[in-house]
Protein backbone atom coordinates (compact mmCIF):
# COMPACT_ATOMS: atom_id res chain seq x y z
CA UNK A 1 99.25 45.96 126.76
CA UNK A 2 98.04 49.28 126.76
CA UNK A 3 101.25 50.50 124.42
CA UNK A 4 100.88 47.96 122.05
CA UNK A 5 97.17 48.73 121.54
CA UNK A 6 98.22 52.72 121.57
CA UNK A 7 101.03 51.60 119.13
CA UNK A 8 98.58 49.91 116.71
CA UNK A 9 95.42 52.25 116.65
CA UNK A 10 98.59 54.92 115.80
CA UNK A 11 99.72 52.86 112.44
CA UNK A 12 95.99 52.83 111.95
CA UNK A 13 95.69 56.34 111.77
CA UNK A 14 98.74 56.78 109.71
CA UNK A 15 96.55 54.29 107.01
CA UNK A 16 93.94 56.87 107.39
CA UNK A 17 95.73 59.70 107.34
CA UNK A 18 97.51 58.51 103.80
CA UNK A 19 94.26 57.26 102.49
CA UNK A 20 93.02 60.50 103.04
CA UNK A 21 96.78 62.19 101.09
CA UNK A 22 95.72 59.78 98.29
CA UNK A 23 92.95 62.36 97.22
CA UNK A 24 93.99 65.47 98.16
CA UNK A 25 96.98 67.57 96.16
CA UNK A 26 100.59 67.27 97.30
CA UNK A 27 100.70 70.73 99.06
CA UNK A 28 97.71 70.21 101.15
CA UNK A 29 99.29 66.49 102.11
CA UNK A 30 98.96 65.63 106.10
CA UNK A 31 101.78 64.79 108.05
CA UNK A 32 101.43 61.60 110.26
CA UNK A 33 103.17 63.84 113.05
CA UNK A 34 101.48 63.89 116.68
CA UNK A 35 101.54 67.95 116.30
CA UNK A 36 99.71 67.93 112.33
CA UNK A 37 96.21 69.43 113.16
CA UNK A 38 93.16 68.03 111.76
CA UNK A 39 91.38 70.93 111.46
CA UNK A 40 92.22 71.91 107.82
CA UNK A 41 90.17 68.61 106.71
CA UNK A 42 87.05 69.18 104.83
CA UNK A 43 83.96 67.47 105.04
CA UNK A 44 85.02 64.95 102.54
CA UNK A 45 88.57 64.59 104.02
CA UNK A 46 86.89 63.92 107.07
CA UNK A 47 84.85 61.23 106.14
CA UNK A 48 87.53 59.56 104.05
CA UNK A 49 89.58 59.37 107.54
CA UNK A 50 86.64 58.26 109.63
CA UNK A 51 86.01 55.47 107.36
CA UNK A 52 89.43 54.94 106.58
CA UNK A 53 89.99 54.59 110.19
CA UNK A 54 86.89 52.62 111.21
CA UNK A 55 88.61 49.82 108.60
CA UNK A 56 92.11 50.05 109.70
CA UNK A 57 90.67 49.48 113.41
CA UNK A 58 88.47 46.66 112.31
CA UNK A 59 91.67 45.28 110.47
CA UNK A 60 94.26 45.63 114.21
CA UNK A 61 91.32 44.55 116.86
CA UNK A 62 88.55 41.81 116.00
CA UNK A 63 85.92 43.55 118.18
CA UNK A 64 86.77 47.24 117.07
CA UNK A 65 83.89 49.05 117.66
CA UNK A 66 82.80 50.99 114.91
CA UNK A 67 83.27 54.30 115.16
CA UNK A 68 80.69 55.58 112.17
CA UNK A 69 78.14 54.60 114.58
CA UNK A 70 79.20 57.23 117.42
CA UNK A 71 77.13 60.68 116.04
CA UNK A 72 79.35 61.81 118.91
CA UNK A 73 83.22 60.73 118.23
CA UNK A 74 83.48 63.33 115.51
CA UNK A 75 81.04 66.63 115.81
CA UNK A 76 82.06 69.54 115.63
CA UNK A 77 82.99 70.19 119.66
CA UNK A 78 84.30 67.36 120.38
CA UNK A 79 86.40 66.49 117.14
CA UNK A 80 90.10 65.54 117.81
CA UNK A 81 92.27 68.97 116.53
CA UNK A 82 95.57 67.23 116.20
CA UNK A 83 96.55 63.86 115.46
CA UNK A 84 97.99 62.80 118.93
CA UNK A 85 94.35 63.88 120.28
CA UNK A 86 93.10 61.61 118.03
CA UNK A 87 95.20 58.53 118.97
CA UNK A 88 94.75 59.31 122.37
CA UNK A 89 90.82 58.99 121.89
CA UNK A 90 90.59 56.40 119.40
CA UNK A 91 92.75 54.31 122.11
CA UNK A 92 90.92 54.95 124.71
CA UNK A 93 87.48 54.58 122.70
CA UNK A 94 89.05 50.91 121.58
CA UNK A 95 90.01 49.73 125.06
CA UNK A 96 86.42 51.32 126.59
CA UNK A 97 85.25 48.57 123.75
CA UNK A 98 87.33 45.98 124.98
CA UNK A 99 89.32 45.99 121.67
């Protein structure tokens, strides 16, 4: 079950990821791609694709935890750099959940 969960916390971040394209201008759009890094986001980008996430994973798993209320899940050290980081840790952060 593990790659179906994997599978849908990674069309969740491709929501988030295109929620966050829907405010920024086409030349600065993100690619969906498990090699696009997330480190040209700023602050507001990244907040649009933590929230845009947190609903896209309460949308996929009934018991998603939320992940606006881990101060840790996004600082500065231990943010996810590219977006296959980021699936890897949002599915593992879901299944540590039992999501």
């Amino acid at each position: 079950m593990a790659g179906g969960r994997e599978q849908q916390v990674r069309g969740a971040v491709q929501a988030a990821i295109a929620a966050v394209n829907q405010q920024l201008p086409a030349a600065k759009h993100l690619q969906s791609t498990d090699d696009t890094s997330l480190a040209g986001l700023d602050s507001l980008g990244l907040v649009t694709l933590i929230v845009a996430l947190d609903g896209k994973l309460r949308e996929a798993f009934a018991a998603a935890p939320s992940l606006t209320t881990d101060e840790s899940f996004f600082s500065r050290s231990q943010r996810p750099a590219k977006v296959a980081d980021l699936v890897a840790r949002v599915t593992a952060f879901v299944e540590a959940a039992g999501g």
